[in-house]
PDB file of N, CA and C in Angstrom:
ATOM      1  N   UNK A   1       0.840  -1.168   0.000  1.00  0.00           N
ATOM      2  CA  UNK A   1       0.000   0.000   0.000  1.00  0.00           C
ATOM      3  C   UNK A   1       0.898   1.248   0.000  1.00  0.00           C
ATOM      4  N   UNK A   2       0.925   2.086  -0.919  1.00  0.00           N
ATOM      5  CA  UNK A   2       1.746   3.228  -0.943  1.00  0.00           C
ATOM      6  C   UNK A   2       0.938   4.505  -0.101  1.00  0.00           C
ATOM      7  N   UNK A   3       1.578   5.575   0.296  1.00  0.00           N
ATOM      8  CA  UNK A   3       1.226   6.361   0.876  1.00  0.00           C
ATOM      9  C   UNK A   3       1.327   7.835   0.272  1.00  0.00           C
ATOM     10  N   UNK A   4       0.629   8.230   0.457  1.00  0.00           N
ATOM     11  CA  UNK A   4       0.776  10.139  -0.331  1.00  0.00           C
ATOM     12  C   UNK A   4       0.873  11.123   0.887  1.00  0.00           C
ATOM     13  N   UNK A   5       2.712  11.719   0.678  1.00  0.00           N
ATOM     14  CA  UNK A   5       3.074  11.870   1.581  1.00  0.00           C
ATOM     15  C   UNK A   5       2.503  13.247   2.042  1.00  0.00           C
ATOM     16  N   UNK A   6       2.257  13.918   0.630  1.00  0.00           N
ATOM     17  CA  UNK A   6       1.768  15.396   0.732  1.00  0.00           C
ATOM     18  C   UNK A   6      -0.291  15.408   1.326  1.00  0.00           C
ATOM     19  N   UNK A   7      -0.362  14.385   1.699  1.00  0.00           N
ATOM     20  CA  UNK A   7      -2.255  14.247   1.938  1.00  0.00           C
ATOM     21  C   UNK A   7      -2.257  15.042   3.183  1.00  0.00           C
ATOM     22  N   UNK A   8      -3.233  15.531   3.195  1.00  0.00           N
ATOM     23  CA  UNK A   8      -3.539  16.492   4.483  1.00  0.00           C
ATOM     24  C   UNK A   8      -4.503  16.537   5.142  1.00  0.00           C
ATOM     25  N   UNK A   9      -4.316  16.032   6.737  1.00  0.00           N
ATOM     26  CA  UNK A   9      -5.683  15.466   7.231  1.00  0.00           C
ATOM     27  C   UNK A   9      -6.358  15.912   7.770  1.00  0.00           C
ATOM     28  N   UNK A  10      -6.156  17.819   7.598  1.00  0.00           N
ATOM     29  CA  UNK A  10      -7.510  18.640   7.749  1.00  0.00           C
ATOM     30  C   UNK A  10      -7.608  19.027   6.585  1.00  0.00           C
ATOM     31  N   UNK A  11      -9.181  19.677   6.288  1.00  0.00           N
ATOM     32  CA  UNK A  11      -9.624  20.159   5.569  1.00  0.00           C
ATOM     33  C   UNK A  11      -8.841  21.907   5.032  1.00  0.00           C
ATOM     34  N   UNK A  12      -8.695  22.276   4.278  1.00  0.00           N
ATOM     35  CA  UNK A  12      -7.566  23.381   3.807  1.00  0.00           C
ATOM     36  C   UNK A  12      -8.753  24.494   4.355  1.00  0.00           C
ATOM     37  N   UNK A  13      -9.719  24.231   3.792  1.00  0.00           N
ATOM     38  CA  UNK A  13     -11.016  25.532   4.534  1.00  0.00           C
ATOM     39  C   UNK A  13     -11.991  24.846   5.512  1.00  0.00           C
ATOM     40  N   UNK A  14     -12.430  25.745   6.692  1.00  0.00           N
ATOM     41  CA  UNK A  14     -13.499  25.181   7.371  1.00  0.00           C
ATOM     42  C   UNK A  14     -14.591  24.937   6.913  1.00  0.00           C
ATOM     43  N   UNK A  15     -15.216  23.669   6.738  1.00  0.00           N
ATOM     44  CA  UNK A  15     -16.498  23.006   6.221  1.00  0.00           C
ATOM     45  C   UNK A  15     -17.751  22.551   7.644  1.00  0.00           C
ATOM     46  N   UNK A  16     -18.573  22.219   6.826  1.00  0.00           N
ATOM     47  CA  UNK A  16     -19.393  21.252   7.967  1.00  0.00           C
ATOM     48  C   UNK A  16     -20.771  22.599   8.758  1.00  0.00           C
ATOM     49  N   UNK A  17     -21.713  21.770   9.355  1.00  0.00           N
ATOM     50  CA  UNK A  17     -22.700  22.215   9.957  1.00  0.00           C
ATOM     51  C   UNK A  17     -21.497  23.001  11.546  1.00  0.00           C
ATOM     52  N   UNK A  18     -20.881  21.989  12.238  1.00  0.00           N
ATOM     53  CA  UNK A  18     -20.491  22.700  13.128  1.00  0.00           C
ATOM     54  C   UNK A  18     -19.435  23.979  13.291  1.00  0.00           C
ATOM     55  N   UNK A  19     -18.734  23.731  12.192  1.00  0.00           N
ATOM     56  CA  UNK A  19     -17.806  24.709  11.686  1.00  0.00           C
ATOM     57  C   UNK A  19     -19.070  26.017  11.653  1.00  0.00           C
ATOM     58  N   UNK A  20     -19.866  25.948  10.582  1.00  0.00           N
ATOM     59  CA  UNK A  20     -20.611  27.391  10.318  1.00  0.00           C
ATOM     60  C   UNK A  20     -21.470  27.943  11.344  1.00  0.00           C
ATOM     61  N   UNK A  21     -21.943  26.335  12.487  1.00  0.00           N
ATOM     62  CA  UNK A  21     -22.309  27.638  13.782  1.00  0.00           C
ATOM     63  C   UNK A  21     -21.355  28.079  14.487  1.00  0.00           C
ATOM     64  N   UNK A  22     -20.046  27.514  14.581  1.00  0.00           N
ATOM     65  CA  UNK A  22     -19.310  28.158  15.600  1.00  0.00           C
ATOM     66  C   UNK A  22     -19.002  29.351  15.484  1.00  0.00           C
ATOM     67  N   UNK A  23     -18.551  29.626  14.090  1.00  0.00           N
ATOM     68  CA  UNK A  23     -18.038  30.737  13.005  1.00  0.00           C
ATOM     69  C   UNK A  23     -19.340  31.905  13.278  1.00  0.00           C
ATOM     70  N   UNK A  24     -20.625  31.618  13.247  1.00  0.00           N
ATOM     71  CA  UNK A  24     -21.590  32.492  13.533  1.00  0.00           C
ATOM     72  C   UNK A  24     -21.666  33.285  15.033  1.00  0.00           C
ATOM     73  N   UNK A  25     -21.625  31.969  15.966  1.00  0.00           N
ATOM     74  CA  UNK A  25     -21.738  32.091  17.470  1.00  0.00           C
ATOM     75  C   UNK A  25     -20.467  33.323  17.739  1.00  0.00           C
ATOM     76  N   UNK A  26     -19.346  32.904  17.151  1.00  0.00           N
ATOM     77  CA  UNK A  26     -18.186  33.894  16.961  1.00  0.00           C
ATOM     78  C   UNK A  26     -18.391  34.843  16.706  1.00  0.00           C
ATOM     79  N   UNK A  27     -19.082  35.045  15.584  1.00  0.00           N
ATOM     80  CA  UNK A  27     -19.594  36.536  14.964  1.00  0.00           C
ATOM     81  C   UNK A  27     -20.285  37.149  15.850  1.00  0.00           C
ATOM     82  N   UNK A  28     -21.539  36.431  16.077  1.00  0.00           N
ATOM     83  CA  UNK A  28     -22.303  37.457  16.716  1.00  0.00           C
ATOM     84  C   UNK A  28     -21.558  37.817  17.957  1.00  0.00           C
ATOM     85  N   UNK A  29     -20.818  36.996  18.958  1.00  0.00           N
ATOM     86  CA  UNK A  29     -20.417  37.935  19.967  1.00  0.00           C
ATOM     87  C   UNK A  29     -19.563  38.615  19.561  1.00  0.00           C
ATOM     88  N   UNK A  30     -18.546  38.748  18.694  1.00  0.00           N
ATOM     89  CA  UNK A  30     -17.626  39.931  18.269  1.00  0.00           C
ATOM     90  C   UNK A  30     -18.443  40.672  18.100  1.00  0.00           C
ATOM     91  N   UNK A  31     -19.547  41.117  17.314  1.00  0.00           N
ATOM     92  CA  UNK A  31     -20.527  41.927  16.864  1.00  0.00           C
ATOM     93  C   UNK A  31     -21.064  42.350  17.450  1.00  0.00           C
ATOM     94  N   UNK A  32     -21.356  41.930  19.247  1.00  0.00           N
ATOM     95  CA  UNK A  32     -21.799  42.417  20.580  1.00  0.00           C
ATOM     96  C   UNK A  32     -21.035  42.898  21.072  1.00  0.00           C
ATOM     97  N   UNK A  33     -19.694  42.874  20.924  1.00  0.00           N
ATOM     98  CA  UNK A  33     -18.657  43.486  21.796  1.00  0.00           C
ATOM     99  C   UNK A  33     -18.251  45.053  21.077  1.00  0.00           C
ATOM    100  N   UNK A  34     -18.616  45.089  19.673  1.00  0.00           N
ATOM    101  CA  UNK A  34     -18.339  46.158  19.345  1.00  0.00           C
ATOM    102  C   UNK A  34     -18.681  47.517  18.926  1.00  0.00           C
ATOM    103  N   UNK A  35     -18.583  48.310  19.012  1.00  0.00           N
ATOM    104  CA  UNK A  35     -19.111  49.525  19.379  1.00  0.00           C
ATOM    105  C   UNK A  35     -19.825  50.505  18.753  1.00  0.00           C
ATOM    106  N   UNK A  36     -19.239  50.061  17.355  1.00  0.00           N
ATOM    107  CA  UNK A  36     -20.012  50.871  16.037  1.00  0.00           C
ATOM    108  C   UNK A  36     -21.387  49.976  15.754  1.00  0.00           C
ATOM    109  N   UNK A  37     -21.902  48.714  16.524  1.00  0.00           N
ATOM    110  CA  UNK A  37     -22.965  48.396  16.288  1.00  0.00           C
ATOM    111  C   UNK A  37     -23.961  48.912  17.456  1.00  0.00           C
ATOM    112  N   UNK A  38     -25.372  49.308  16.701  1.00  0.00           N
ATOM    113  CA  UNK A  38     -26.385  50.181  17.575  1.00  0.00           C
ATOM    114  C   UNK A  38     -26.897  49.090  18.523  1.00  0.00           C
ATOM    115  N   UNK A  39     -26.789  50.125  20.010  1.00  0.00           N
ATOM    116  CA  UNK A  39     -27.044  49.123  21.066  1.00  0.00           C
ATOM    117  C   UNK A  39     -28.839  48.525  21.081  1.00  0.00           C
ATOM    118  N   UNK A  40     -29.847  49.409  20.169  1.00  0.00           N
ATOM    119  CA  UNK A  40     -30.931  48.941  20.397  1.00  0.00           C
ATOM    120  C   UNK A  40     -30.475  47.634  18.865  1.00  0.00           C
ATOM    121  N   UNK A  41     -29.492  47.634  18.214  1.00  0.00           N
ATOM    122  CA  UNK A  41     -29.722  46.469  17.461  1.00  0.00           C
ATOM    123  C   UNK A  41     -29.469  45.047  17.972  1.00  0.00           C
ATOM    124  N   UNK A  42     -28.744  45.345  19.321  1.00  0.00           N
ATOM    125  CA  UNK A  42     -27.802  44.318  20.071  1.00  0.00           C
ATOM    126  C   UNK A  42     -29.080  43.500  21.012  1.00  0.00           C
ATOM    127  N   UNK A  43     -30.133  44.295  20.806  1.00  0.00           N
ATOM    128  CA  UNK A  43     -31.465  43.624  22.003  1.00  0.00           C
ATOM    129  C   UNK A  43     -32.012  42.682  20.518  1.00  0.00           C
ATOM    130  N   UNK A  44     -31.571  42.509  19.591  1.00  0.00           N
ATOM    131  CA  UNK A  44     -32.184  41.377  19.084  1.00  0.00           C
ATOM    132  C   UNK A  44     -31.658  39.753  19.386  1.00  0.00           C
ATOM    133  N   UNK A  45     -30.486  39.387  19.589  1.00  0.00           N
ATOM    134  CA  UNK A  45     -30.226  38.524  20.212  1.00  0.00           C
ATOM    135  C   UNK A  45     -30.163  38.240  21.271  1.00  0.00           C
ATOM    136  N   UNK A  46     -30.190  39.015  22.325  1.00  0.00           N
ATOM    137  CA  UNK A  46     -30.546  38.953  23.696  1.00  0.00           C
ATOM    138  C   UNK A  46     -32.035  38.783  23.663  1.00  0.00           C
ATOM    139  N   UNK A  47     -32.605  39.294  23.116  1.00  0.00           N
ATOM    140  CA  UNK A  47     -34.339  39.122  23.306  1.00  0.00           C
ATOM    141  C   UNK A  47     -34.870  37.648  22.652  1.00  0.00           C
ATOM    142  N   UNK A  48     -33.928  36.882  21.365  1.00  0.00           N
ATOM    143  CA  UNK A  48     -34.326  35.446  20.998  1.00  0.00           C
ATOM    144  C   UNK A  48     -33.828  34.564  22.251  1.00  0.00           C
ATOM    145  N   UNK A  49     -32.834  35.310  22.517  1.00  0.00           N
ATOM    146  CA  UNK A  49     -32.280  34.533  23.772  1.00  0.00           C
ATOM    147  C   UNK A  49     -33.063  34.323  25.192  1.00  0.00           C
ATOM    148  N   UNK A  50     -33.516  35.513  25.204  1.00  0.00           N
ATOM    149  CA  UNK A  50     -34.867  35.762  26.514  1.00  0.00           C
ATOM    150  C   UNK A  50     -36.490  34.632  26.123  1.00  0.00           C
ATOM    151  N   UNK A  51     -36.263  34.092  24.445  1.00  0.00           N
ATOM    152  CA  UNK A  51     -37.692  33.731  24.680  1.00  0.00           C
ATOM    153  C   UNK A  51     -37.142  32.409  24.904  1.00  0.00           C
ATOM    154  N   UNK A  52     -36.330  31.696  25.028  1.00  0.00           N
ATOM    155  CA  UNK A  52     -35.738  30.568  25.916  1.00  0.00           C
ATOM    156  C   UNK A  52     -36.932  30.373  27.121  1.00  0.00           C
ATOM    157  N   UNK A  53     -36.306  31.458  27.952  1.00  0.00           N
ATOM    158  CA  UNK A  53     -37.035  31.368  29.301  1.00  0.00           C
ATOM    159  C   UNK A  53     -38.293  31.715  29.453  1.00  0.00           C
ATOM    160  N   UNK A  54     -38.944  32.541  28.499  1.00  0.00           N
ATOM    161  CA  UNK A  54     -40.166  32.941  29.018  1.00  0.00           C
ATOM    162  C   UNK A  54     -41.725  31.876  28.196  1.00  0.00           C
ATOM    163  N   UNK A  55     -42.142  31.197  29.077  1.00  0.00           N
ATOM    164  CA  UNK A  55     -43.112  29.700  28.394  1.00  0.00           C
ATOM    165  C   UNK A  55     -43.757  30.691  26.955  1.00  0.00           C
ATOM    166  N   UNK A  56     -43.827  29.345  26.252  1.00  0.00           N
ATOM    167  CA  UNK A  56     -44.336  30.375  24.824  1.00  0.00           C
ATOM    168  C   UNK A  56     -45.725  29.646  25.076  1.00  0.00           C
ATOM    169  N   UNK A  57     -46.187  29.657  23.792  1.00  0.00           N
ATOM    170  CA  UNK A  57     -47.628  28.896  23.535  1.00  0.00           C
ATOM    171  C   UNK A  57     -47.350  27.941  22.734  1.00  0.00           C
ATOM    172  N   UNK A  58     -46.405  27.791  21.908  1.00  0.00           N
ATOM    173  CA  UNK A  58     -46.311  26.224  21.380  1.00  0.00           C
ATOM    174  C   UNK A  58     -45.329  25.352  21.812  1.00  0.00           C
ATOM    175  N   UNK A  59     -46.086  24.355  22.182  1.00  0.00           N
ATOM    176  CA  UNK A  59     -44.632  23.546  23.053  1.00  0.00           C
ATOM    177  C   UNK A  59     -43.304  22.835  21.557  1.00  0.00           C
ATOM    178  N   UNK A  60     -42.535  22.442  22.055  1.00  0.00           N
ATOM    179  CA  UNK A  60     -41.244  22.225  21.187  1.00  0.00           C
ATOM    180  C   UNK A  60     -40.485  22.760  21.627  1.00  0.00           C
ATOM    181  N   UNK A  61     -39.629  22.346  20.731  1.00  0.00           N
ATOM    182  CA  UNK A  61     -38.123  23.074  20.834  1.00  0.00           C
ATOM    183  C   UNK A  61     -37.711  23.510  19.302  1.00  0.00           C
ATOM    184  N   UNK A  62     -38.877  23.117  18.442  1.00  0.00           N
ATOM    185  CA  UNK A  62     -38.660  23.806  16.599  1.00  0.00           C
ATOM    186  C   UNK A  62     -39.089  25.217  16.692  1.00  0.00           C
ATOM    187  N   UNK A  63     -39.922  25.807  17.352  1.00  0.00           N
ATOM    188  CA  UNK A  63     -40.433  27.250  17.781  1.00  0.00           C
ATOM    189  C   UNK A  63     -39.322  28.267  18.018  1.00  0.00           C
ATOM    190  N   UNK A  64     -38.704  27.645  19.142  1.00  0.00           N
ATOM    191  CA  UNK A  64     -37.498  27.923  19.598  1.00  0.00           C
ATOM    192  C   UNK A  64     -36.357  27.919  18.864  1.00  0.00           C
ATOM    193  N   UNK A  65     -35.690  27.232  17.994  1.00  0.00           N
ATOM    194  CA  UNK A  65     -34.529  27.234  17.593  1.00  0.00           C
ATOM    195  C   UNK A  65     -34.910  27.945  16.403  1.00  0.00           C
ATOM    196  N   UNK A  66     -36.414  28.525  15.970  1.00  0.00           N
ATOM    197  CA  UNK A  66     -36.679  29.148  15.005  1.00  0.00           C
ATOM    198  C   UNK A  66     -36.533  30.847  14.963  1.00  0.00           C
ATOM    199  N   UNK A  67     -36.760  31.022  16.323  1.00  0.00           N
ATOM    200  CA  UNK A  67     -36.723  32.408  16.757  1.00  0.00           C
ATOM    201  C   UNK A  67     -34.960  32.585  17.188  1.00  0.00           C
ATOM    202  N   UNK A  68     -34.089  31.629  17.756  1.00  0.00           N
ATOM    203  CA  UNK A  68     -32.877  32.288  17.441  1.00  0.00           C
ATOM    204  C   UNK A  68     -31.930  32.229  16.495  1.00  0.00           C
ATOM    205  N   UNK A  69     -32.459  31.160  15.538  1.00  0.00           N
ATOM    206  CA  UNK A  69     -31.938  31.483  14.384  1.00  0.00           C
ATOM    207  C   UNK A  69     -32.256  32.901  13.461  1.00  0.00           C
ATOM    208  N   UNK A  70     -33.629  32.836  13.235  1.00  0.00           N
ATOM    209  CA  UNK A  70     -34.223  34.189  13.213  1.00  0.00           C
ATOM    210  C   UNK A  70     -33.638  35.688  13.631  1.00  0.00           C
ATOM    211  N   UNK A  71     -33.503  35.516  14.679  1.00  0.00           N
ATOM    212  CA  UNK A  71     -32.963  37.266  15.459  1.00  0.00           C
ATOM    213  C   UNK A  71     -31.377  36.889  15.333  1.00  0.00           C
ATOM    214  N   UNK A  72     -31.121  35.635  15.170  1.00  0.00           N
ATOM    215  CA  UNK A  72     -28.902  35.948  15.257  1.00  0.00           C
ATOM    216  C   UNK A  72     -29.080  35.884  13.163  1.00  0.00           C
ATOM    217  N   UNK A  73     -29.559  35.888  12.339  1.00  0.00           N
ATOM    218  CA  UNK A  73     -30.044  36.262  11.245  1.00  0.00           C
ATOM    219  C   UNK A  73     -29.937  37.814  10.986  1.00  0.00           C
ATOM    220  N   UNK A  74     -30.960  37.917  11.625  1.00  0.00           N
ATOM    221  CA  UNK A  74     -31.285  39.487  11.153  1.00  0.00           C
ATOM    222  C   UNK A  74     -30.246  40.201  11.526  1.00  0.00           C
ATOM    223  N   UNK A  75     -29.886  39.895  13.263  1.00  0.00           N
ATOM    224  CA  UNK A  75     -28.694  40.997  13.774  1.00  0.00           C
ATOM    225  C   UNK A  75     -27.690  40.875  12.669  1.00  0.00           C
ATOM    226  N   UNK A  76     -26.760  39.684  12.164  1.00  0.00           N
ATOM    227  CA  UNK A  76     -25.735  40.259  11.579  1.00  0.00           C
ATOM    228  C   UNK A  76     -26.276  40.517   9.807  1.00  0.00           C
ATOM    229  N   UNK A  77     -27.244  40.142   9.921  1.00  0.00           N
ATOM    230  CA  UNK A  77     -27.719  41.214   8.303  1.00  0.00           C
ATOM    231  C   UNK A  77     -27.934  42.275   8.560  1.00  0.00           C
ATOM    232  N   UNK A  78     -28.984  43.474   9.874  1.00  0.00           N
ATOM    233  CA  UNK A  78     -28.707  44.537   9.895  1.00  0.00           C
ATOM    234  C   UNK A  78     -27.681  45.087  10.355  1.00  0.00           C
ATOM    235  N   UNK A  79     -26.645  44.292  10.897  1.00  0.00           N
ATOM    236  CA  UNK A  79     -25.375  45.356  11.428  1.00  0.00           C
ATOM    237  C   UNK A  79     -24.739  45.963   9.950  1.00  0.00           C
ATOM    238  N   UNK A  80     -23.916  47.029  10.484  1.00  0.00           N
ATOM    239  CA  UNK A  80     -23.211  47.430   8.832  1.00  0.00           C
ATOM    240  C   UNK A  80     -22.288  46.346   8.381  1.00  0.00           C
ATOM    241  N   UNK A  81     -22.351  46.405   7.075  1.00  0.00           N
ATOM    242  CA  UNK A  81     -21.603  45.425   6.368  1.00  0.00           C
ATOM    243  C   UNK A  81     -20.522  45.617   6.577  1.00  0.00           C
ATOM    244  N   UNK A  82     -19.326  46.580   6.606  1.00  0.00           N
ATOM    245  CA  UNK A  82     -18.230  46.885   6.830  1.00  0.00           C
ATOM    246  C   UNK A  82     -17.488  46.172   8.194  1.00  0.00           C
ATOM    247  N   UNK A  83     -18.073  46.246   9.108  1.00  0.00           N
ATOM    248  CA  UNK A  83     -17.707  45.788  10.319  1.00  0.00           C
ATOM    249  C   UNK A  83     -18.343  43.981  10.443  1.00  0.00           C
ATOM    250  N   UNK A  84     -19.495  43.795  10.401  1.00  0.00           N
ATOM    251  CA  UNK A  84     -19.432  42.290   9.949  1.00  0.00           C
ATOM    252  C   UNK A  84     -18.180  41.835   9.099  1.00  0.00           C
ATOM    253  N   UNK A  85     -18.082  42.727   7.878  1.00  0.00           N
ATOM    254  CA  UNK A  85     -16.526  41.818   6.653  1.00  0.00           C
ATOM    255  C   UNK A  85     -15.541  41.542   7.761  1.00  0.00           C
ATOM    256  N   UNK A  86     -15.556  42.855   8.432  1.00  0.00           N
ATOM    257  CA  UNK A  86     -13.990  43.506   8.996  1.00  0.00           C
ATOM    258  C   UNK A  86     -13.905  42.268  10.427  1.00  0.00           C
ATOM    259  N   UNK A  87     -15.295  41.932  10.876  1.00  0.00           N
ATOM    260  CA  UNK A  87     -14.968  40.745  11.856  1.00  0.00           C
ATOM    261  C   UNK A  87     -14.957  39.347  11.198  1.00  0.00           C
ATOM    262  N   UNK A  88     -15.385  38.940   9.774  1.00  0.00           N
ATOM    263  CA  UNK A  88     -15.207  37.728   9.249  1.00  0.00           C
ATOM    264  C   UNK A  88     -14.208  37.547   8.969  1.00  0.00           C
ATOM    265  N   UNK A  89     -13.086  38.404   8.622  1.00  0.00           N
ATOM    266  CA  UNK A  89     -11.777  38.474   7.909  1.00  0.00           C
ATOM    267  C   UNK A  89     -11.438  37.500   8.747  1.00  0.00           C
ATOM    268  N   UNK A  90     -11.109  38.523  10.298  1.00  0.00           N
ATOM    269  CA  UNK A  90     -10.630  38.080  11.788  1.00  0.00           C
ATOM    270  C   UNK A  90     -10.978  36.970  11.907  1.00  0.00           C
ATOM    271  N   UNK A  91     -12.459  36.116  11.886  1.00  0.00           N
ATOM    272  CA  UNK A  91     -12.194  35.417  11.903  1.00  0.00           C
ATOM    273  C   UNK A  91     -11.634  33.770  11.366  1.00  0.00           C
ATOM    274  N   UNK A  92     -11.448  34.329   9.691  1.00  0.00           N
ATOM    275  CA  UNK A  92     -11.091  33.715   8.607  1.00  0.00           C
ATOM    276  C   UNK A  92      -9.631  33.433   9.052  1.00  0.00           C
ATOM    277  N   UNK A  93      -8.945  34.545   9.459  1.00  0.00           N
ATOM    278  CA  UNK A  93      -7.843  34.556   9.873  1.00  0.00           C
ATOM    279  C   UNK A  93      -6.803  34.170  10.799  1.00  0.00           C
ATOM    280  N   UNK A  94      -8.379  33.962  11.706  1.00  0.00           N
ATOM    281  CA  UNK A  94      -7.535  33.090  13.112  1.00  0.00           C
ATOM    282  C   UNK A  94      -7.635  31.506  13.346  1.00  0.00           C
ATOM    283  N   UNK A  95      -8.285  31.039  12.409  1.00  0.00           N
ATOM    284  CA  UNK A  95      -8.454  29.884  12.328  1.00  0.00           C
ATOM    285  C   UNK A  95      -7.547  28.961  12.106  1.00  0.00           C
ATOM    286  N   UNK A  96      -6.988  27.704  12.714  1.00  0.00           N
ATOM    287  CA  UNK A  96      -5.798  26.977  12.611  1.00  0.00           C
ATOM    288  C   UNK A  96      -6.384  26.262  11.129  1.00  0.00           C
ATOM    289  N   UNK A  97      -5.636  25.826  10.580  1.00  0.00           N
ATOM    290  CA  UNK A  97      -6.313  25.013   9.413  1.00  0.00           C
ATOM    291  C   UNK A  97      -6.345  25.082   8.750  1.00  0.00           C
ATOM    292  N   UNK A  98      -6.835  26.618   8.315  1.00  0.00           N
ATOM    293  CA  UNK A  98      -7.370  27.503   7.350  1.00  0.00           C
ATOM    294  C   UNK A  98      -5.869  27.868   6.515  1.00  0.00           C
ATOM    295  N   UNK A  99      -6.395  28.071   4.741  1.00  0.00           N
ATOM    296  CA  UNK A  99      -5.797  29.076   4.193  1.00  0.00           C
ATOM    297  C   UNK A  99      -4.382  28.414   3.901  1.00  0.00           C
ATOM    298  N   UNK A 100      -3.221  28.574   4.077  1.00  0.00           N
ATOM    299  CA  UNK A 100      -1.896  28.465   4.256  1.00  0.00           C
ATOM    300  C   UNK A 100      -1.248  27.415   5.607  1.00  0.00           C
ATOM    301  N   UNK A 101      -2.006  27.539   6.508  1.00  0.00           N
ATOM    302  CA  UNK A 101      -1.956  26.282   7.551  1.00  0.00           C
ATOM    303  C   UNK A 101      -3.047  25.155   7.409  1.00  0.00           C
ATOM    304  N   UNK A 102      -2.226  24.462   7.386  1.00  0.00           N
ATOM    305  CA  UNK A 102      -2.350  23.050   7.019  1.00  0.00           C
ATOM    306  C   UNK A 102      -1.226  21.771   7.922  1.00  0.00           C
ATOM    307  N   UNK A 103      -2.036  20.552   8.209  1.00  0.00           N
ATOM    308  CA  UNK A 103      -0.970  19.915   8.320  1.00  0.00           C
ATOM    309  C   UNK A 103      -0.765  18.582   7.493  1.00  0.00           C
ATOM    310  N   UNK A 104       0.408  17.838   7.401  1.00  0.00           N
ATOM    311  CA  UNK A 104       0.513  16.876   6.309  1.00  0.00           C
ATOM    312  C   UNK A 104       1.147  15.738   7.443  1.00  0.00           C
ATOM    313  N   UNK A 105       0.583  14.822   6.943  1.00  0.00           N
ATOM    314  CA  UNK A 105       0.913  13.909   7.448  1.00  0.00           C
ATOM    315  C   UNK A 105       2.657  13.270   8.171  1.00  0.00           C
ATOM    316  N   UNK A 106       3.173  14.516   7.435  1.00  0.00           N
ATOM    317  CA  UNK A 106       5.271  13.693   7.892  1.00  0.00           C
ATOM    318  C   UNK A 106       4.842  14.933   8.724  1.00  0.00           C
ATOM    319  N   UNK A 107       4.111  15.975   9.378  1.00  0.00           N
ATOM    320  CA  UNK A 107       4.329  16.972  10.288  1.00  0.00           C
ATOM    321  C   UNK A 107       4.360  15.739  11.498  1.00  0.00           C
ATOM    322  N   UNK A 108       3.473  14.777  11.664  1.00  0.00           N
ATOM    323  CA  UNK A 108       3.011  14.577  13.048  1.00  0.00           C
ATOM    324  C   UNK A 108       4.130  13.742  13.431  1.00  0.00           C
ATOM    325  N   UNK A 109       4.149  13.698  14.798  1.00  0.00           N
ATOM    326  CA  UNK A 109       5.508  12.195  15.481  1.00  0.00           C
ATOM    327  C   UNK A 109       4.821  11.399  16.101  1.00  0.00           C
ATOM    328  N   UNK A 110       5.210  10.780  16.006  1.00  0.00           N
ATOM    329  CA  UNK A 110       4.275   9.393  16.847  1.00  0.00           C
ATOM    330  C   UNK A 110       5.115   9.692  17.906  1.00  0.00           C
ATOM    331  N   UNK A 111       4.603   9.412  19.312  1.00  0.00           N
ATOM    332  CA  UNK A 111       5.239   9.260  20.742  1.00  0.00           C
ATOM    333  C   UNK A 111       4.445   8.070  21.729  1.00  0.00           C
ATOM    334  N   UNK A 112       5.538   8.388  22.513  1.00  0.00           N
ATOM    335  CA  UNK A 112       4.379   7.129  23.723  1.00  0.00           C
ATOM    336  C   UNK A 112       4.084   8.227  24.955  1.00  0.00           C
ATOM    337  N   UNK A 113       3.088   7.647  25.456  1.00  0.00           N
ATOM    338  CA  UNK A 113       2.789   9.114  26.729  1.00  0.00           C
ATOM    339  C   UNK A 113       2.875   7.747  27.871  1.00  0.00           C
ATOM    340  N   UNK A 114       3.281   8.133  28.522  1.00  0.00           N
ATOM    341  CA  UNK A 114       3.377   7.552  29.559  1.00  0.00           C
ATOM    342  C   UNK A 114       3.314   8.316  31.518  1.00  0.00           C
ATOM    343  N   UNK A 115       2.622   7.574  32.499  1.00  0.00           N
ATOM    344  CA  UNK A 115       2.130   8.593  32.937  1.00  0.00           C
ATOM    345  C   UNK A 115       2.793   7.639  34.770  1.00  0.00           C
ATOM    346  N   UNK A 116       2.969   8.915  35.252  1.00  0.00           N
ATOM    347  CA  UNK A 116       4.108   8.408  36.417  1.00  0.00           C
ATOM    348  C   UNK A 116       3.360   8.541  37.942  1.00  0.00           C
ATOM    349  N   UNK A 117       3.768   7.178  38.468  1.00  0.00           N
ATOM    350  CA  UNK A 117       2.903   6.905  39.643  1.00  0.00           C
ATOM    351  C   UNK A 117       2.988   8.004  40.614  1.00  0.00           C
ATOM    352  N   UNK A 118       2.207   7.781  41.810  1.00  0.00           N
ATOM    353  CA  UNK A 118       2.178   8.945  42.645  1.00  0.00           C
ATOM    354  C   UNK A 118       3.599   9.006  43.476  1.00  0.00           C
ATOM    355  N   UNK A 119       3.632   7.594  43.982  1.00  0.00           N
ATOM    356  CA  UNK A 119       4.975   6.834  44.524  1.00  0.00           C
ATOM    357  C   UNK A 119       6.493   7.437  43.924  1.00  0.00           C
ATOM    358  N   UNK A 120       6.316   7.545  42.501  1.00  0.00           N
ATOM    359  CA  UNK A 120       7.416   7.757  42.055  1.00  0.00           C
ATOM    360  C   UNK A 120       7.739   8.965  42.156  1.00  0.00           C
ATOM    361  N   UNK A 121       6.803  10.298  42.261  1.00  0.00           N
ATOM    362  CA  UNK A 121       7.563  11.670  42.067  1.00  0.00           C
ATOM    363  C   UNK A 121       7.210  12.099  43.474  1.00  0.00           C
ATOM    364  N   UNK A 122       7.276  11.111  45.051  1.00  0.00           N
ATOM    365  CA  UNK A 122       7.948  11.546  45.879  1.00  0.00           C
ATOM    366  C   UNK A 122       9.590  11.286  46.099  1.00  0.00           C
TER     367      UNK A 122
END
């Protein structure tokens, strides 16, 4: 069985369902933390977040994950576009994995871990 030494066993860009909420969850709190966004725009995710707690009228949990998808939606569509780009860059940028980092398979070392009794490191 031959091996391809250059294969790389992350993905070169972030993919996947969990990748794009984290990347969101990211956003929106950068997007809460910052200052050029209007503070009555910032009560839209705090308020999907508030109908968590307060009993609705339809029972589920599809109601629910409808309304904060909904309001974390709108917030970063109405924030200005400029500052949403200017925090996607960031976080395009900080991502291990991504872009130019990569790892290939001759990066990793195999080791042994080995783990030392209590006895021994008196």
């Amino acid at each position: 069985m031959t091996r391809d030494r250059n294969r790389k066993i992350t993905p070169s860009e972030g993919s996947g369902v969990f990748h794009n909420v984290t990347q969101r969850i990211k956003l929106i709190l950068r997007l809460m933390a910052d200052e050029r966004v209007s503070p009555w725009l910032k009560l839209l995710p705090v308020g999907s977040l508030l109908y968590l707690i307060i009993p609705d009228l339809a029972p589920g949990p599809l109601d629910d994950a409808a309304i904060i998808w909904l309001g974390a939606y709108l917030f970063v569509d109405l924030c200005p576009p400029e500052v949403v780009q200017e925090h996607m860059q960031a976080l395009k940028s900080g991502i291990p994995g991504s872009d130019t980092e990569s790892i290939n398979e001759e990066d990793i070392v195999e080791a042994e871990f080995w783990e030392e009794d209590a006895d021994d490191q008196r």
